[in-house]
N, C-alpha and C. Protein backbone atom coordinates (compact mmCIF):
# COMPACT_ATOMS: atom_id res chain seq x y z
N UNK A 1 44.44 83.52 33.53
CA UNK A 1 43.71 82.29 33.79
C UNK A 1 44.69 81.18 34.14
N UNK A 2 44.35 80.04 34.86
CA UNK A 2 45.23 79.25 35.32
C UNK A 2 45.05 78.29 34.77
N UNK A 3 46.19 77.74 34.21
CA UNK A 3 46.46 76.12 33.78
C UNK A 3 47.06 75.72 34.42
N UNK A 4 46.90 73.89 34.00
CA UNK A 4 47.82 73.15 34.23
C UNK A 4 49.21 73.09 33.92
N UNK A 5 49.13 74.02 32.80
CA UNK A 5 50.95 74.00 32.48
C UNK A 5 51.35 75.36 33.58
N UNK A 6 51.08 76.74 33.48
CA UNK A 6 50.96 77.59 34.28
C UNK A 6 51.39 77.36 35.64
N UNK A 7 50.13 76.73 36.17
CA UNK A 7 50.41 75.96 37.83
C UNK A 7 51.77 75.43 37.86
N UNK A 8 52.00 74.72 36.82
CA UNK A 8 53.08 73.34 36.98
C UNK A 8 54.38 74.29 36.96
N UNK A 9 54.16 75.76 36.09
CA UNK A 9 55.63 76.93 35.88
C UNK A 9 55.68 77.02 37.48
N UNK A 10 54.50 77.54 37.86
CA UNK A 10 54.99 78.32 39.22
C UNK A 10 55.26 77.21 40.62
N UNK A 11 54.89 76.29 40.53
CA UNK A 11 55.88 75.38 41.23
C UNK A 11 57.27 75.20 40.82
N UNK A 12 57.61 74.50 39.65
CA UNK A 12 59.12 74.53 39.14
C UNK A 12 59.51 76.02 39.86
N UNK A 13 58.91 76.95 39.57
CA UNK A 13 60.23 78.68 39.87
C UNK A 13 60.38 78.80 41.25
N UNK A 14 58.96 78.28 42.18
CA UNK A 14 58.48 78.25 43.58
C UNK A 14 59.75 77.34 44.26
N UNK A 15 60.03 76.49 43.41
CA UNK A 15 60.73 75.32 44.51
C UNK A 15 61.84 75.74 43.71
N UNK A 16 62.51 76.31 42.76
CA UNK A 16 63.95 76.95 42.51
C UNK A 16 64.16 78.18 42.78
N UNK A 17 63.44 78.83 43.58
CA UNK A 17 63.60 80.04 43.70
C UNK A 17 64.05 80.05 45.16
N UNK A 18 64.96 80.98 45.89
CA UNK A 18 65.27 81.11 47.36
C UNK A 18 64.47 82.36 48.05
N UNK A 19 63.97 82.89 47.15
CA UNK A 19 62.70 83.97 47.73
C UNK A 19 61.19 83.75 47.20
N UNK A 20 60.23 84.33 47.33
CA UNK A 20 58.87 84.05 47.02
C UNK A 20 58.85 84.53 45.35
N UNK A 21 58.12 83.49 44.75
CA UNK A 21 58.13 84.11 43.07
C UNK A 21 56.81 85.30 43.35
N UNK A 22 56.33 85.91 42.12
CA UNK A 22 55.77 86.52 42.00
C UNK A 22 54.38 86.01 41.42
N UNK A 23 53.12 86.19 42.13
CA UNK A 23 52.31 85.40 41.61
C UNK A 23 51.15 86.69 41.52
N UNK A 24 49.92 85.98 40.13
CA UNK A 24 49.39 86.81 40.17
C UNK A 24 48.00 87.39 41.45
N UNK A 25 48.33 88.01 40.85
CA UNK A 25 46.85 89.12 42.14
C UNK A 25 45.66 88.38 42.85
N UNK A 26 45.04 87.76 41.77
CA UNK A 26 44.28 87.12 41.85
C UNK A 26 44.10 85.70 41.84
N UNK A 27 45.61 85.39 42.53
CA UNK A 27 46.11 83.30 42.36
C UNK A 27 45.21 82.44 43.20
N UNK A 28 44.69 82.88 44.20
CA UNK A 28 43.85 82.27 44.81
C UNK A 28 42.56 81.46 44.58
N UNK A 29 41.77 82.88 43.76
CA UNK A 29 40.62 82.89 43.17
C UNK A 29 40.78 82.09 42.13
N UNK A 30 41.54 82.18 41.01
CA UNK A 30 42.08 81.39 40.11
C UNK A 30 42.19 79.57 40.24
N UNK A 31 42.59 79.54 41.13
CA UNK A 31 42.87 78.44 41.73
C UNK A 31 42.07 77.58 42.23
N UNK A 32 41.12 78.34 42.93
CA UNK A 32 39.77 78.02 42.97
C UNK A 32 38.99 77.44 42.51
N UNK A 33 38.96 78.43 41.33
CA UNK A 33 37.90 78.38 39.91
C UNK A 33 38.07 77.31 39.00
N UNK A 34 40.11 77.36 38.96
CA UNK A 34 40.47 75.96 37.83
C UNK A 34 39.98 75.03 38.49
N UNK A 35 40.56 74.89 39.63
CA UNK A 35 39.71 73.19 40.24
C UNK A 35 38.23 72.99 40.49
N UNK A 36 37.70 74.12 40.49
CA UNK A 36 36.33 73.81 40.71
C UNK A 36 35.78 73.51 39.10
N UNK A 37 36.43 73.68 38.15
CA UNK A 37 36.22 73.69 36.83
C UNK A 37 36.50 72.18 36.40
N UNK A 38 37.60 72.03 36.86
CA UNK A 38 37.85 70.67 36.85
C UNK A 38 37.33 69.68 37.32
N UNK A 39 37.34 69.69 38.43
CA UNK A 39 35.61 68.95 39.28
C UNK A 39 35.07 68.76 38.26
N UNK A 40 34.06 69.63 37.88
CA UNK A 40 33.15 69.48 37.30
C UNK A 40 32.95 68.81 35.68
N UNK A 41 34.56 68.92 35.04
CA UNK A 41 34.55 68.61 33.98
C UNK A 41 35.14 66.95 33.93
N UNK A 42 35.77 66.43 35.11
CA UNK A 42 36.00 65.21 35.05
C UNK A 42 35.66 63.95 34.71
N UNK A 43 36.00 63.79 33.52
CA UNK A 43 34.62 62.54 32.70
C UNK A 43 35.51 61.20 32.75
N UNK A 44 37.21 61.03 32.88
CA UNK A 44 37.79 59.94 32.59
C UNK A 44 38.64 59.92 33.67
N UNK A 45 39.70 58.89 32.91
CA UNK A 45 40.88 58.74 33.79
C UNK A 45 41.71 60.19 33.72
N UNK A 46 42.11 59.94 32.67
CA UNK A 46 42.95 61.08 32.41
C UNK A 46 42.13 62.44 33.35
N UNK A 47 41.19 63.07 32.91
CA UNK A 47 40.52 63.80 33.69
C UNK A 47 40.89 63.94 35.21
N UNK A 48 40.71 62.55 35.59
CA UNK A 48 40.50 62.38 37.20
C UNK A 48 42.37 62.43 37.64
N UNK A 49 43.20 61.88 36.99
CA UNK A 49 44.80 62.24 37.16
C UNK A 49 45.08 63.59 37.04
N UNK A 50 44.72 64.43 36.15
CA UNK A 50 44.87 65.72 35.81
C UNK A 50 44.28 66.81 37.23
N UNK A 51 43.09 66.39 37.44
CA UNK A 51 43.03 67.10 38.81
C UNK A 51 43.53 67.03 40.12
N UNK A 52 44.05 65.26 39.98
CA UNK A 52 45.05 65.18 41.53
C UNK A 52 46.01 65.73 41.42
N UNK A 53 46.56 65.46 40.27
CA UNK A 53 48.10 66.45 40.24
C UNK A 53 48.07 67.58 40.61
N UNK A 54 46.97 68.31 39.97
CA UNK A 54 46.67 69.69 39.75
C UNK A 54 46.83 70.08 41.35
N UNK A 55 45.82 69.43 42.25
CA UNK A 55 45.57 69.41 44.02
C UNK A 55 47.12 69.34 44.25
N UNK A 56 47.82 67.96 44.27
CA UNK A 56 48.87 67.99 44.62
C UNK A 56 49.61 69.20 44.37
N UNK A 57 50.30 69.82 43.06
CA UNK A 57 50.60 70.81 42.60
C UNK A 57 51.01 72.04 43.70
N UNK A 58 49.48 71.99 43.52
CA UNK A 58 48.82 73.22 44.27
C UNK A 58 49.32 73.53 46.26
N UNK A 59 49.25 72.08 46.24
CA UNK A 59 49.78 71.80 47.93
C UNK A 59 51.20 71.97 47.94
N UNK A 60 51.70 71.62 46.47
CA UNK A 60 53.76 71.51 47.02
C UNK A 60 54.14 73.18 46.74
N UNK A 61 53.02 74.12 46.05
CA UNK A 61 53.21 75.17 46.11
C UNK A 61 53.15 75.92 46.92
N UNK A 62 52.14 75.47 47.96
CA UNK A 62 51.62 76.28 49.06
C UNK A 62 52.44 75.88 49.91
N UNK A 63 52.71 74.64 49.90
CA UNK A 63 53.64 74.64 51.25
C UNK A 63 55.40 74.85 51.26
N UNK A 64 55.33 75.37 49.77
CA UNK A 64 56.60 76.07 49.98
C UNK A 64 57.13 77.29 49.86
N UNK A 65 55.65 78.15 49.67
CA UNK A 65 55.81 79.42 50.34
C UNK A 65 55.58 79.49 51.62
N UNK A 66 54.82 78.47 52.50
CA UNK A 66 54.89 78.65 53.80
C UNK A 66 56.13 78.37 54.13
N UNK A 67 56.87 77.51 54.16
CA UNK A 67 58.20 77.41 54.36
C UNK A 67 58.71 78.64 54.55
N UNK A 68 58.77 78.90 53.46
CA UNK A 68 59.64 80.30 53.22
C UNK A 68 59.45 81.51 53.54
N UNK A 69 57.82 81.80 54.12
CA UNK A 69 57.42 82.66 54.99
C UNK A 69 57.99 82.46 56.39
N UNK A 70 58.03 81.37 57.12
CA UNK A 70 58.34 81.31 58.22
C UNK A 70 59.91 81.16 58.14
N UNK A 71 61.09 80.90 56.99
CA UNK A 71 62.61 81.20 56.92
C UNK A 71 61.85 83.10 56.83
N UNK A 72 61.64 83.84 56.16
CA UNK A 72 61.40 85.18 56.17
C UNK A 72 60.97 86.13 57.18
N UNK A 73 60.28 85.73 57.95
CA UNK A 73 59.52 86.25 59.10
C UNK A 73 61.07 86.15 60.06
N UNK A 74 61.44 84.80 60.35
CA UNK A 74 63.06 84.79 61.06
C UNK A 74 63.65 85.74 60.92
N UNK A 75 64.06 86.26 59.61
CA UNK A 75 65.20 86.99 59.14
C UNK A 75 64.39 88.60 58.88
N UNK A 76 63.18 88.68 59.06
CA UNK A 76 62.56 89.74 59.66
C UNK A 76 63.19 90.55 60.92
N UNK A 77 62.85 89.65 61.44
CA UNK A 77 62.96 89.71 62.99
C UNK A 77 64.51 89.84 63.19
N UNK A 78 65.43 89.33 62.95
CA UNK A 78 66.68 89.48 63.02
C UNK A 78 67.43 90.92 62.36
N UNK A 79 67.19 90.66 61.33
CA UNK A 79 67.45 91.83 60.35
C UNK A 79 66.95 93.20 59.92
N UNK A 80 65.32 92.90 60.27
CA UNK A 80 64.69 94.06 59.52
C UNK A 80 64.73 94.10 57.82
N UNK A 81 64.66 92.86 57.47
CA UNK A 81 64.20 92.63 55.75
C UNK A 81 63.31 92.48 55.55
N UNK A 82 62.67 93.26 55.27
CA UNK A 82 60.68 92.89 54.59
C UNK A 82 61.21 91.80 53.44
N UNK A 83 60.17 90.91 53.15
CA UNK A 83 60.11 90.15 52.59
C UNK A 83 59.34 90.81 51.04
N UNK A 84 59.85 90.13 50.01
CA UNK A 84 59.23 90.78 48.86
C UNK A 84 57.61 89.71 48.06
N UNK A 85 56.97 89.80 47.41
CA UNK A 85 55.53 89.18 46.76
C UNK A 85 55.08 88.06 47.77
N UNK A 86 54.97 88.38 49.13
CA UNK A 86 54.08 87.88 49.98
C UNK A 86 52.24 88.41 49.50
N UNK A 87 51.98 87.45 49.17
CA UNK A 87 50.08 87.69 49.06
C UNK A 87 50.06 87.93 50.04
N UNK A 88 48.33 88.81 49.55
CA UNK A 88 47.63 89.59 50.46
C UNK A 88 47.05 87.77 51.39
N UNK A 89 46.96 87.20 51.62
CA UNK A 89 46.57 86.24 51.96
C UNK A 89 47.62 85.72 52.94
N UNK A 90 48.18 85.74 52.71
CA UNK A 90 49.69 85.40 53.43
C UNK A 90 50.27 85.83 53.89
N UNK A 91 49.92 87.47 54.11
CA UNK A 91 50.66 88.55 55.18
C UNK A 91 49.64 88.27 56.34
N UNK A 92 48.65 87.79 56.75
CA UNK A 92 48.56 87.77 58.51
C UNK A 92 49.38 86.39 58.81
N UNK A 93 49.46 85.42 58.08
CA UNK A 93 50.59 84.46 58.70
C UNK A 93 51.79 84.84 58.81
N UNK A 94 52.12 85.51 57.95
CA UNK A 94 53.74 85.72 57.94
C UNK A 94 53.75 87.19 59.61
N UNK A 95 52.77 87.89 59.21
CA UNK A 95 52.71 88.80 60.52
C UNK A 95 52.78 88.06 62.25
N UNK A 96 51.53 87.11 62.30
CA UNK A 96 52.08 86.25 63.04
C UNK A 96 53.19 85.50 63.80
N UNK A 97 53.80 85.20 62.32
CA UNK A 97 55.24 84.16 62.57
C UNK A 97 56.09 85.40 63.23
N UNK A 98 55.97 86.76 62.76
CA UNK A 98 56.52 87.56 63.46
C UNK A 98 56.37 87.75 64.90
N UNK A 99 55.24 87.65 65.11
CA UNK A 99 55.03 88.54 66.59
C UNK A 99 55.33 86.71 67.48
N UNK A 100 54.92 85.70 66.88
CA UNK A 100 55.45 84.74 67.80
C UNK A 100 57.03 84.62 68.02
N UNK A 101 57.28 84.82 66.92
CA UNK A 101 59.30 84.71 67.15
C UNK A 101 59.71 86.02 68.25
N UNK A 102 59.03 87.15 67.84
CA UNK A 102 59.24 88.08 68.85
C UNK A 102 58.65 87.95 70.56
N UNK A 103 57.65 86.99 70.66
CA UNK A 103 57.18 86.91 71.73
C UNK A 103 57.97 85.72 72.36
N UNK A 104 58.45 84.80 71.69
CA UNK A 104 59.74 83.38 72.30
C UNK A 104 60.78 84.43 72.38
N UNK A 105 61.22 84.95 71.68
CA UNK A 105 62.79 85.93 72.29
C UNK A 105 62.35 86.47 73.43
N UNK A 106 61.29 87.43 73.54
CA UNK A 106 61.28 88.23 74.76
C UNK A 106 61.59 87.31 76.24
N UNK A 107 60.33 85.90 75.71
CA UNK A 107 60.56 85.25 76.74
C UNK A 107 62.07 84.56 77.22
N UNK A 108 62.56 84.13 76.37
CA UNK A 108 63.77 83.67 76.47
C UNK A 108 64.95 84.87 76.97
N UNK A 109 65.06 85.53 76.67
CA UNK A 109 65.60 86.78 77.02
C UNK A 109 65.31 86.60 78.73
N UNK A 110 63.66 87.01 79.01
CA UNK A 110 63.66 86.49 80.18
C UNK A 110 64.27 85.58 81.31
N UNK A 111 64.49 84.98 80.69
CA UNK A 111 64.56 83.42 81.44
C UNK A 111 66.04 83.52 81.53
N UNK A 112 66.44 84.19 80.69
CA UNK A 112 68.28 84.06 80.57
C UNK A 112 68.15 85.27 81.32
N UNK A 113 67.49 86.63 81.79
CA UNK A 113 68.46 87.88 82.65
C UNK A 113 67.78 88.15 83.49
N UNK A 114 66.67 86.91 83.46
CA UNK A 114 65.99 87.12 84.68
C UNK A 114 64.96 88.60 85.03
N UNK A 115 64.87 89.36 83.72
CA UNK A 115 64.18 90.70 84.06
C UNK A 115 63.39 90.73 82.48
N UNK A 116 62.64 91.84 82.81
CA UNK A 116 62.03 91.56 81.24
C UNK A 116 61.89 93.42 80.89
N UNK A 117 62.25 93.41 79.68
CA UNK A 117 62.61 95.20 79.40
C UNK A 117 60.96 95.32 79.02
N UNK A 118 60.78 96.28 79.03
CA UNK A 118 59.27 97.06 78.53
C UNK A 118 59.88 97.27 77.18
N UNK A 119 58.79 96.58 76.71
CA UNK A 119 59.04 96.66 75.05
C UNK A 119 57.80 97.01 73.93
N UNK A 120 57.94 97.40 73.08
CA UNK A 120 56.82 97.83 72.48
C UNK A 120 56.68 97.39 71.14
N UNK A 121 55.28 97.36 69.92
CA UNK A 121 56.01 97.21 68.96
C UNK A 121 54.89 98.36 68.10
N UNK A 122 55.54 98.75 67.49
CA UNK A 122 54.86 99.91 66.95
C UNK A 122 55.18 99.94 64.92
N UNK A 123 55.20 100.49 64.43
CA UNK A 123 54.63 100.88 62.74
C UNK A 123 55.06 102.08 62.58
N UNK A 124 55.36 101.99 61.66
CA UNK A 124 56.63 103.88 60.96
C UNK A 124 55.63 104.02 60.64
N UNK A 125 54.96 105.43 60.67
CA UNK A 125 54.23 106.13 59.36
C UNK A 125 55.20 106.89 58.60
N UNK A 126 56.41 107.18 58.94
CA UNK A 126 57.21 107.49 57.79
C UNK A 126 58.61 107.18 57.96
N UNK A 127 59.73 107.24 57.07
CA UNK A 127 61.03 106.36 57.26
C UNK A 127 61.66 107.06 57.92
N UNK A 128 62.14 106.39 59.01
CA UNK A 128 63.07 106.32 60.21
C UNK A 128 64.22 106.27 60.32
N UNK A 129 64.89 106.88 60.53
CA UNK A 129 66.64 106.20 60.36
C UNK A 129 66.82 105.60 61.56
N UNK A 130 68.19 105.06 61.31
CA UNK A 130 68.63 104.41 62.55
C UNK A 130 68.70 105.01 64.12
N UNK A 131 68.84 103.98 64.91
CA UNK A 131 68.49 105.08 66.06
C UNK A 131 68.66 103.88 67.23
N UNK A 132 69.63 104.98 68.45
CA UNK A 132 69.92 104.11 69.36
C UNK A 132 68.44 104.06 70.54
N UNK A 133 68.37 103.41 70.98
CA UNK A 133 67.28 102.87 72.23
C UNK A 133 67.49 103.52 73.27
N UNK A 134 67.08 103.47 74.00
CA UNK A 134 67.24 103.53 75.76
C UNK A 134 68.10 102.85 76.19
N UNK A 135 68.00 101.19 75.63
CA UNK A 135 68.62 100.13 76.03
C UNK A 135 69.65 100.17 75.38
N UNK A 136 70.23 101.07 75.00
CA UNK A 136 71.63 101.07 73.96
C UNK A 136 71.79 100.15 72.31
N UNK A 137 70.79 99.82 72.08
CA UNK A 137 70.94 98.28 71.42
C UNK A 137 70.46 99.22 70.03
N UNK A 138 70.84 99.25 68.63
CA UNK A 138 70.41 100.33 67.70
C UNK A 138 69.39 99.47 67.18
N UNK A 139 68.55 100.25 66.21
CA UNK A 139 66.93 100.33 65.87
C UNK A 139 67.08 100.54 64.40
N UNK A 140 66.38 100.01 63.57
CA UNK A 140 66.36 100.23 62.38
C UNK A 140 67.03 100.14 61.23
N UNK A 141 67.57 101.11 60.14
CA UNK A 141 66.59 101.91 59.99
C UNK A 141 65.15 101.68 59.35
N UNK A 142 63.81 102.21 59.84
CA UNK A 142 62.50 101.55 58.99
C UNK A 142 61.65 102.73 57.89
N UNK A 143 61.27 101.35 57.12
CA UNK A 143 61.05 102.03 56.34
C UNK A 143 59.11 102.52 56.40
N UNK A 144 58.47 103.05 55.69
CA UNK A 144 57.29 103.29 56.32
C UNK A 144 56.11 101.93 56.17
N UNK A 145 55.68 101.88 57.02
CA UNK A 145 54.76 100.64 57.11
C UNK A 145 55.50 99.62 57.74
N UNK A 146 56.72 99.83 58.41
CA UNK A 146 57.57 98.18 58.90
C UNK A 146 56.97 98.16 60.13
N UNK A 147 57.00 97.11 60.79
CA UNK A 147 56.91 97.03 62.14
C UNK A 147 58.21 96.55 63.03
N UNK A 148 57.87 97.37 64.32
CA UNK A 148 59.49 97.13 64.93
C UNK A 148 58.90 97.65 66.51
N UNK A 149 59.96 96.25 67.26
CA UNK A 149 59.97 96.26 68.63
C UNK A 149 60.65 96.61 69.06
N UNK A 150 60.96 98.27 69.96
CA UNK A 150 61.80 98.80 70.41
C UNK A 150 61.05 99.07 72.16
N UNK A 151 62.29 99.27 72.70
CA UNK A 151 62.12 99.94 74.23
C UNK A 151 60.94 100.76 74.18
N UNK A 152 59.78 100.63 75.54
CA UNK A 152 58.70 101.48 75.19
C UNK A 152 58.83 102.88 75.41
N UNK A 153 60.00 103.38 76.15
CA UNK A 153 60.28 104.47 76.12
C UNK A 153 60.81 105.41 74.92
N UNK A 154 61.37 104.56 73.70
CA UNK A 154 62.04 105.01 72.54
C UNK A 154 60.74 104.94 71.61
N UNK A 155 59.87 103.82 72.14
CA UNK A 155 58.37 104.14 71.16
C UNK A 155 57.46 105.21 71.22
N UNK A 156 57.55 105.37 72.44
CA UNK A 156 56.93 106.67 72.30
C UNK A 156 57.26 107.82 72.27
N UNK A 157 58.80 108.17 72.28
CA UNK A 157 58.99 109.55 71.61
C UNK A 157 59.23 109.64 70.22
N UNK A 158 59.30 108.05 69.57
CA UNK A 158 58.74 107.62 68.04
C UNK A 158 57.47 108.20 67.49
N UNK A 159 56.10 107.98 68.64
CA UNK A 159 54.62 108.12 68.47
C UNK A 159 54.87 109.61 69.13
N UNK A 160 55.81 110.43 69.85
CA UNK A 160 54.83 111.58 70.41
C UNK A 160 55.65 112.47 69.32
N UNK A 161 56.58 112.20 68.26
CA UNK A 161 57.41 112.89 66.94
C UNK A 161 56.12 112.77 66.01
N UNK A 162 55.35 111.85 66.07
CA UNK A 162 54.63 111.33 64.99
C UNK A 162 55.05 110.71 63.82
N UNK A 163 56.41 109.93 64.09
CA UNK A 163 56.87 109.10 63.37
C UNK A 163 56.63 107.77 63.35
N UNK A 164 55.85 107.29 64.17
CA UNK A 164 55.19 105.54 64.46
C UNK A 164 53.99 106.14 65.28
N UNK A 165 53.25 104.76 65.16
CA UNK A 165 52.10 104.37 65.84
C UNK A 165 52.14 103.05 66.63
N UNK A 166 51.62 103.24 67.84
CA UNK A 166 51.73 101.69 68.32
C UNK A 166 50.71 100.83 68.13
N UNK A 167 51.27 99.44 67.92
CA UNK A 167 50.99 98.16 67.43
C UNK A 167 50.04 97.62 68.83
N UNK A 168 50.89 97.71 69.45
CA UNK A 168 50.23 96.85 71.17
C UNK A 168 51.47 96.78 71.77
N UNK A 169 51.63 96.86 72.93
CA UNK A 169 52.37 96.75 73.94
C UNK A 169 52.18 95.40 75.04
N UNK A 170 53.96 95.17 75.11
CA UNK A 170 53.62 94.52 76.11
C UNK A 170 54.89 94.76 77.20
């Protein structure tokens, strides 16, 4: 159940922490519920301070896992580091931040060689080792469930091994 002291932990660890803390399963709903609880129970001052904070709180928390989704999604994309206690709520943004950072490189890439490689991005169904491209440039290694943009020619003898599936192509 969520409190006010609770809330107030996981900001303090949220904003000292350099990766995502661990929150529970159900933080959303929770979160929800306390403030809608609160709403409703607001009879004073104190009352009515206790729930802005609470809002506020709640906003310096959220917006500093977004932060840190979009530093993560970067170093995704660079590295191939899955990020660790991303909510279920928060993996299509952070998926996103991916495929846009990957879709500004491609373009930029463009624009700098003047040609654009056929590229793909496809999903391990099981772990991959490293592995050179078409384009010479090495791949991996992934683990199952990652997603990764390789040459579409290296994706699909990925998908015709039955070691990935493709994502979408472009």
């Amino acid at each position: 159940m969520l409190t006010y002291e609770v809330l107030r932990e996981f900001v303090i660890k949220e904003k000292n922490s350099q990766k995502l803390i661990e929150l529970p399963d159900n933080f959303f709903q929770d979160a929800r519920d306390y403030l809608g609880s609160k709403s409703k129970m607001c009879e004073g001052k104190e009352d009515l301070w206790e729930l802005d904070n609470s809002k506020r709180m709640l906003q310096d928390l959220l917006d500093a896992r977004e932060n840190k989704l979009v530093k993560l999604a970067l170093v995704f994309v660079r590295a191939g580091v899955t990020p660790g206690m991303v909510m279920p709520e928060e993996k299509a943004f952070f998926d996103s931040m991916v495929q846009a950072i990957r879709t500004f490189q491609d373009a930029r890439k463009e624009a700098i060689e003047g040609q654009k490689e056929e590229m793909e991005t496809v999903a391990a169904l099981d772990d991959v080792p490293k592995f050179v491209g078409v384009d010479m440039k090495t791949y991996g290694p992934l683990k199952k469930g990652d997603m990764a943009r390789v040459p579409r020619d290296s994706a699909q003898l990925l998908i015709s091994k039955g070691m990935a599936k493709s994502i979408e192509s472009k």
